[in-house]
C-alpha atoms as a PDB file:
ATOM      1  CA  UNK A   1      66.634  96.382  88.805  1.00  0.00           C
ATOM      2  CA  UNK A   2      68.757  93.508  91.036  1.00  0.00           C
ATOM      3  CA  UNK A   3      72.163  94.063  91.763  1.00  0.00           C
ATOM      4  CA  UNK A   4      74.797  91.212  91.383  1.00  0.00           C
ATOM      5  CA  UNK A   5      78.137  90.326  93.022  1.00  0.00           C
ATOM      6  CA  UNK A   6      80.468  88.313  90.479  1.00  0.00           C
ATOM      7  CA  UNK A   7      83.520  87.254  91.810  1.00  0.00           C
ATOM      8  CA  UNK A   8      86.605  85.141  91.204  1.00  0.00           C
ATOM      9  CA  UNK A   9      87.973  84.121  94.817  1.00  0.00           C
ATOM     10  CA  UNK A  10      90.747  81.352  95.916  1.00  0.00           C
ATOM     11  CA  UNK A  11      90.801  79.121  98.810  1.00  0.00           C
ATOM     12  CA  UNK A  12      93.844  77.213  99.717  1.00  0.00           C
ATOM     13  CA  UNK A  13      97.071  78.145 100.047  1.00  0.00           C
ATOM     14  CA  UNK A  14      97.090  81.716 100.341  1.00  0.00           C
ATOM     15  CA  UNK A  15      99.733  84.388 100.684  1.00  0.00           C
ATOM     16  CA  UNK A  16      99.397  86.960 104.030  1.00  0.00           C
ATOM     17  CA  UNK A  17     101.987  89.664 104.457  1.00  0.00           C
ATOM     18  CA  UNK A  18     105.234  87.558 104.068  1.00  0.00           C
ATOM     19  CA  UNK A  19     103.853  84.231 104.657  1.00  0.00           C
ATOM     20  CA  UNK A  20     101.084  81.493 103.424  1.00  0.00           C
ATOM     21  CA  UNK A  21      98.614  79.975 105.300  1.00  0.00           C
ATOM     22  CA  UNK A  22      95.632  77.884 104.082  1.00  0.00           C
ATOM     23  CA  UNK A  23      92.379  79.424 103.850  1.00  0.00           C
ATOM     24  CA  UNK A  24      89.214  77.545 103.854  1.00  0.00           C
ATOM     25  CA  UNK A  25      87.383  80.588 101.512  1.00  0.00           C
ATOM     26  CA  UNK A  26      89.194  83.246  99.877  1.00  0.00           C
ATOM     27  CA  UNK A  27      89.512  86.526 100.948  1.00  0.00           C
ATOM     28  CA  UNK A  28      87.862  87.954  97.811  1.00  0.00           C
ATOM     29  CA  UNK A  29      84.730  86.286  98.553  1.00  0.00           C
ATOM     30  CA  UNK A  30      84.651  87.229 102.099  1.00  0.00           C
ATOM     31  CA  UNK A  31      84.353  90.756 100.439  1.00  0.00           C
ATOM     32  CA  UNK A  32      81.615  89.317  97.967  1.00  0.00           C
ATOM     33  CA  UNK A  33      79.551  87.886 100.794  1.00  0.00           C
ATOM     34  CA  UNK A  34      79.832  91.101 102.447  1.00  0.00           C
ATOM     35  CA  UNK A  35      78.625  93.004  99.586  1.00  0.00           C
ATOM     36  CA  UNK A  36      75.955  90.911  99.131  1.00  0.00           C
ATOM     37  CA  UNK A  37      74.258  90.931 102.404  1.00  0.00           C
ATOM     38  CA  UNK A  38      74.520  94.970 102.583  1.00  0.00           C
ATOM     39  CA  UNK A  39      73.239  95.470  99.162  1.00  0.00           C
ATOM     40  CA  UNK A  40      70.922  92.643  98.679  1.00  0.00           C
ATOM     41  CA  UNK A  41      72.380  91.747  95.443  1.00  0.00           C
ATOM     42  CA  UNK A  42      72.728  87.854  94.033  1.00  0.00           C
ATOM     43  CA  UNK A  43      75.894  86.126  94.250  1.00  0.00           C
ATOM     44  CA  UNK A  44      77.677  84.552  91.299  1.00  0.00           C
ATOM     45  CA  UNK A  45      81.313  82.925  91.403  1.00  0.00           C
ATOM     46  CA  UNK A  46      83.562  82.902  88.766  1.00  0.00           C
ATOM     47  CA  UNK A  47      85.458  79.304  88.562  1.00  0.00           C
ATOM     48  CA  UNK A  48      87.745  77.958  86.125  1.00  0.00           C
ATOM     49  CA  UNK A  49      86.810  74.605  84.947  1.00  0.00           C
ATOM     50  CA  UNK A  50      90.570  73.597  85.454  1.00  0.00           C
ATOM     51  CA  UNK A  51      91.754  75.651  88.798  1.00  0.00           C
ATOM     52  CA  UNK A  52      94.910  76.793  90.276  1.00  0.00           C
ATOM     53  CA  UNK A  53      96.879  74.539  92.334  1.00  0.00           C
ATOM     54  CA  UNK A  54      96.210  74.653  95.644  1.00  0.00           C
ATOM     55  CA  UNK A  55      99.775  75.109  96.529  1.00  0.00           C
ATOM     56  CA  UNK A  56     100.601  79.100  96.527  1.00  0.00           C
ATOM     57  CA  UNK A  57     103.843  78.753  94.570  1.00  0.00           C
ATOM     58  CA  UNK A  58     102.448  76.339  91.809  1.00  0.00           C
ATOM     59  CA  UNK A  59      99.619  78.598  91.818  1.00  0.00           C
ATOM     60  CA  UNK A  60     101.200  81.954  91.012  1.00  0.00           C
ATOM     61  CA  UNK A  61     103.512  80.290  87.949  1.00  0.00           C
ATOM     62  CA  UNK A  62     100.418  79.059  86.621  1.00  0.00           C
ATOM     63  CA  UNK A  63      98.166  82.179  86.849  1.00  0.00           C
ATOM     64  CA  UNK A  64     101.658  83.949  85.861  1.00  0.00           C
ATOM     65  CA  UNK A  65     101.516  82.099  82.653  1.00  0.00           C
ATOM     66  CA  UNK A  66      97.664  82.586  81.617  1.00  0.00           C
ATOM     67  CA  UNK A  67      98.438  86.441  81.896  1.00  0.00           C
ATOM     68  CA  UNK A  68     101.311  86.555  79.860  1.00  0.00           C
ATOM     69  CA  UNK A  69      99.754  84.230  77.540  1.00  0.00           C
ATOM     70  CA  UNK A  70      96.459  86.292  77.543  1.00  0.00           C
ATOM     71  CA  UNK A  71      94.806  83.011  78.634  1.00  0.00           C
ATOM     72  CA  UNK A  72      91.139  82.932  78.841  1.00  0.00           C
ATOM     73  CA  UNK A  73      90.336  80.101  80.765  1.00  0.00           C
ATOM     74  CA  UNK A  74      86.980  78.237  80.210  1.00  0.00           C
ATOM     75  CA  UNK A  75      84.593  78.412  83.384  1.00  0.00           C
ATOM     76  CA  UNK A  76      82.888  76.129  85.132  1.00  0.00           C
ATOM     77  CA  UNK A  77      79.483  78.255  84.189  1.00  0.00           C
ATOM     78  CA  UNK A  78      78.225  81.849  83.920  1.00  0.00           C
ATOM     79  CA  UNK A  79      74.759  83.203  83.642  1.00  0.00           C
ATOM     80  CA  UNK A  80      72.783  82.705  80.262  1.00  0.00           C
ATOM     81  CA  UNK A  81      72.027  86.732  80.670  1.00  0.00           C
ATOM     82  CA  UNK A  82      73.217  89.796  82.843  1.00  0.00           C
ATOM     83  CA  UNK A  83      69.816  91.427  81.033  1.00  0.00           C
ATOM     84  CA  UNK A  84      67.921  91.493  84.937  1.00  0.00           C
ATOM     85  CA  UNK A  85      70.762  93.545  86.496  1.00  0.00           C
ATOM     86  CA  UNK A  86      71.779  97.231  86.526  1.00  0.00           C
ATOM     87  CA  UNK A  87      75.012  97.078  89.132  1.00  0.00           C
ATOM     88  CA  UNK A  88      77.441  94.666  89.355  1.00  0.00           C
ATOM     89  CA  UNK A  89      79.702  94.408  92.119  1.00  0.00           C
ATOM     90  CA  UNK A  90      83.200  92.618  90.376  1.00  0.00           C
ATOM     91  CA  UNK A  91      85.300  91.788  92.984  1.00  0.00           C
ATOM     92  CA  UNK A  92      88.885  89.357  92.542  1.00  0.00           C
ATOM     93  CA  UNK A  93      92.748  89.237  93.584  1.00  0.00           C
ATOM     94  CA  UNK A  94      94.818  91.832  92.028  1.00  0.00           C
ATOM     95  CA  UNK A  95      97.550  89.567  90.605  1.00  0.00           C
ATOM     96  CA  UNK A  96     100.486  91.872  89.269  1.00  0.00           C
ATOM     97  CA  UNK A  97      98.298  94.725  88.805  1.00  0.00           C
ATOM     98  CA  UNK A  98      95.532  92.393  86.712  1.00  0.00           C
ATOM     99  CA  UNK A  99      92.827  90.881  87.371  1.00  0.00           C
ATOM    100  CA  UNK A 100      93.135  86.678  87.063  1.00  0.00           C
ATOM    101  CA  UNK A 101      92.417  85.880  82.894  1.00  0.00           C
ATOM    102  CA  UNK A 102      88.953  84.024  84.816  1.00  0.00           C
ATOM    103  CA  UNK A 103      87.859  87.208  84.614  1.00  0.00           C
ATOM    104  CA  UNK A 104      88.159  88.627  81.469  1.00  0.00           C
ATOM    105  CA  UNK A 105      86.767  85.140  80.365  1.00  0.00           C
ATOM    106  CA  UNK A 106      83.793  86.520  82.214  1.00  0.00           C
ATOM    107  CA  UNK A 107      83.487  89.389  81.431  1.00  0.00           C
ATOM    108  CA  UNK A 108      83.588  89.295  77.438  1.00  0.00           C
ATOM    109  CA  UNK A 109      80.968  86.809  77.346  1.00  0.00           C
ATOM    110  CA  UNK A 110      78.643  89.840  78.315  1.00  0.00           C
ATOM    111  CA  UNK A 111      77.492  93.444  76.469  1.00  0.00           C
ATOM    112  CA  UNK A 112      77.929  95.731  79.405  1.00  0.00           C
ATOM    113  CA  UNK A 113      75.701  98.662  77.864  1.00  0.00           C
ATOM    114  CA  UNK A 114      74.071 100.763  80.349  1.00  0.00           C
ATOM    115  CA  UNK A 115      75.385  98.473  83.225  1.00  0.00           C
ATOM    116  CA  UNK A 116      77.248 100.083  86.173  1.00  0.00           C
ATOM    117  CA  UNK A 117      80.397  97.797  87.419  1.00  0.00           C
ATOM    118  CA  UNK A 118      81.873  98.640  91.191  1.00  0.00           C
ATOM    119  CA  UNK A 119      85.403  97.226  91.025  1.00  0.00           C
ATOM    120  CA  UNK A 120      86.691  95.608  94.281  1.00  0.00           C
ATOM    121  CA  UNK A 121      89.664  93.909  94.789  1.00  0.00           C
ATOM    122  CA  UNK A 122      92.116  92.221  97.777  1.00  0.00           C
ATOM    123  CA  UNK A 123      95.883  92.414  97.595  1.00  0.00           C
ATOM    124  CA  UNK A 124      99.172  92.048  99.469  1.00  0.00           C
ATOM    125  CA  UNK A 125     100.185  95.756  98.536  1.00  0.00           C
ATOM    126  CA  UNK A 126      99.458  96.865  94.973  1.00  0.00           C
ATOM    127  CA  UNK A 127      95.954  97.965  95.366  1.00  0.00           C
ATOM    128  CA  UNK A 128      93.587  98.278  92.196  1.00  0.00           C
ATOM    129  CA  UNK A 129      96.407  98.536  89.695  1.00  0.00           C
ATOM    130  CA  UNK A 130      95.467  99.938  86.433  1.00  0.00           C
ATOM    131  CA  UNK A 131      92.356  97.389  86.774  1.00  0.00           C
ATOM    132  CA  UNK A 132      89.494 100.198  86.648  1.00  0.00           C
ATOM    133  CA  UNK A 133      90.817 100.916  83.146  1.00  0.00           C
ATOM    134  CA  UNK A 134      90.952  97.933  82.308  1.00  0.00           C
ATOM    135  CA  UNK A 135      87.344  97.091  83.069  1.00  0.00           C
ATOM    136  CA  UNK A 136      86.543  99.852  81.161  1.00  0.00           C
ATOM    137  CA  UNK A 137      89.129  98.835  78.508  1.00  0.00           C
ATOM    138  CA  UNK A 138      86.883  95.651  78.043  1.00  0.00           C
ATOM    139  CA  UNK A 139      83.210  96.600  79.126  1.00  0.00           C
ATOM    140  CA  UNK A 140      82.212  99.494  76.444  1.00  0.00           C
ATOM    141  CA  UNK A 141      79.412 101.216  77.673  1.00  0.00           C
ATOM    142  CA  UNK A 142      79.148 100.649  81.082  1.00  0.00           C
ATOM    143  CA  UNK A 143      80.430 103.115  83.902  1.00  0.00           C
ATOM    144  CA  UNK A 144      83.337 101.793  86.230  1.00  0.00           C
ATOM    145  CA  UNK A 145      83.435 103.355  89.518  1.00  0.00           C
ATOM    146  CA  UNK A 146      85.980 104.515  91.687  1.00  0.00           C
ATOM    147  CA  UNK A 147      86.483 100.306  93.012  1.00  0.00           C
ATOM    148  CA  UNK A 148      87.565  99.198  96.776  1.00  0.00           C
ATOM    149  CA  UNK A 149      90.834  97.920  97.364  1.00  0.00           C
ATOM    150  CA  UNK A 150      91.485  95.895 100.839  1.00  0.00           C
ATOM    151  CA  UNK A 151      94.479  94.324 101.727  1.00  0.00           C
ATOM    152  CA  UNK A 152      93.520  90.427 101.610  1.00  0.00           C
ATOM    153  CA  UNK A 153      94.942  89.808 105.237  1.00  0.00           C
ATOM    154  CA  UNK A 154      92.833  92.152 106.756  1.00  0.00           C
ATOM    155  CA  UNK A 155      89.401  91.332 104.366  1.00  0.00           C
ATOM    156  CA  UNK A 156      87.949  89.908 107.732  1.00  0.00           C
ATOM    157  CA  UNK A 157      87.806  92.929 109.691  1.00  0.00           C
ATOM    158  CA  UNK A 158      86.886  94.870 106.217  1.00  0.00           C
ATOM    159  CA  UNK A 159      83.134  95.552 106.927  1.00  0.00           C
ATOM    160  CA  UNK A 160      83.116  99.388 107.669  1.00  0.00           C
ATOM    161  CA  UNK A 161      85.576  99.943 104.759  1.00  0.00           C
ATOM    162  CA  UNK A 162      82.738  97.997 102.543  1.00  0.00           C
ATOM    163  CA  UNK A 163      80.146  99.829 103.886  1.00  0.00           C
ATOM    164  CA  UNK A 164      81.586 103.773 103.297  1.00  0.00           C
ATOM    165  CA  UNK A 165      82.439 102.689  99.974  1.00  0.00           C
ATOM    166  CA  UNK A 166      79.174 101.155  99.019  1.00  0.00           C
END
């Protein structure tokens, strides 16, 4: 069976150990790209129909808001059917030990029986969080493996970390 790398990544203005810089793609797909070409699995990106600011401060109030609300923000898309895959490679920012409410969005739409999920996530300094229970929390009957944290500031230079954890 195919694998598949979903992901929920942001561009713009980005925050790098103590100070933002704009980013032309996100750190969190760097990872997914990477992923992808080791593993030969398909890519899919999970978007919000209405983004984020692109400003980092207006950003985190208003993904600081959908989490406290529970938001589930509509996507742009997602696929008719995860039916054709076996793994899935979920990758997005940890924000405040979570993942973004994009997320859950996708990930509800979905029956995750029999499916295997590898958690990865970038951050400034909290890691995973209590996101691999939380995937678990929400995806009954799939397994969640031990995921891959990187530190978003250093996702360029992340490839042999990828690599020993795949």
């Amino acid at each position: 069976m195919a694998k598949l790398v979903a992901f929920y990544s942001r561009a713009d203005e980005n925050y790098f150990s103590g100070g933002c810089r704009y980013v032309m793609v996100g750190n969190t797909e760097k990872l997914a790209k990477m992923i992808s070409e080791m593993t030969g699995a398909d890519l899919f990106k999970i978007e919000q129909k209405i983004p984020y600011a692109a400003d980092y401060n207006t950003c985190i109030q208003q993904a600081k808001e959908d989490l406290q609300a529970k938001a589930r923000p509509e996507l742009v898309s997602a696929p008719d059917s995860l039916d054709g895959y076996d793994e899935i490679y979920l990758g997005f920012p940890n924000y405040w030990g979570d993942m973004p409410m994009a997320v859950y969005t996708f990930l509800e739409k979905f029956d995750w029986s029999g499916k295997t999920i590898h958690p990865f996530c970038t951050h400034e300094g909290s890691g995973l969080g209590g996101t691999e229970g939380k995937i678990q929390g929400v995806c009954k009957g799939a397994v969640v493996t031990k995921g891959l944290a990187v530190q978003g500031s250093l996702s360029d230079n992340a490839g042999t970390a990828v690599e020993k954890w795949i």
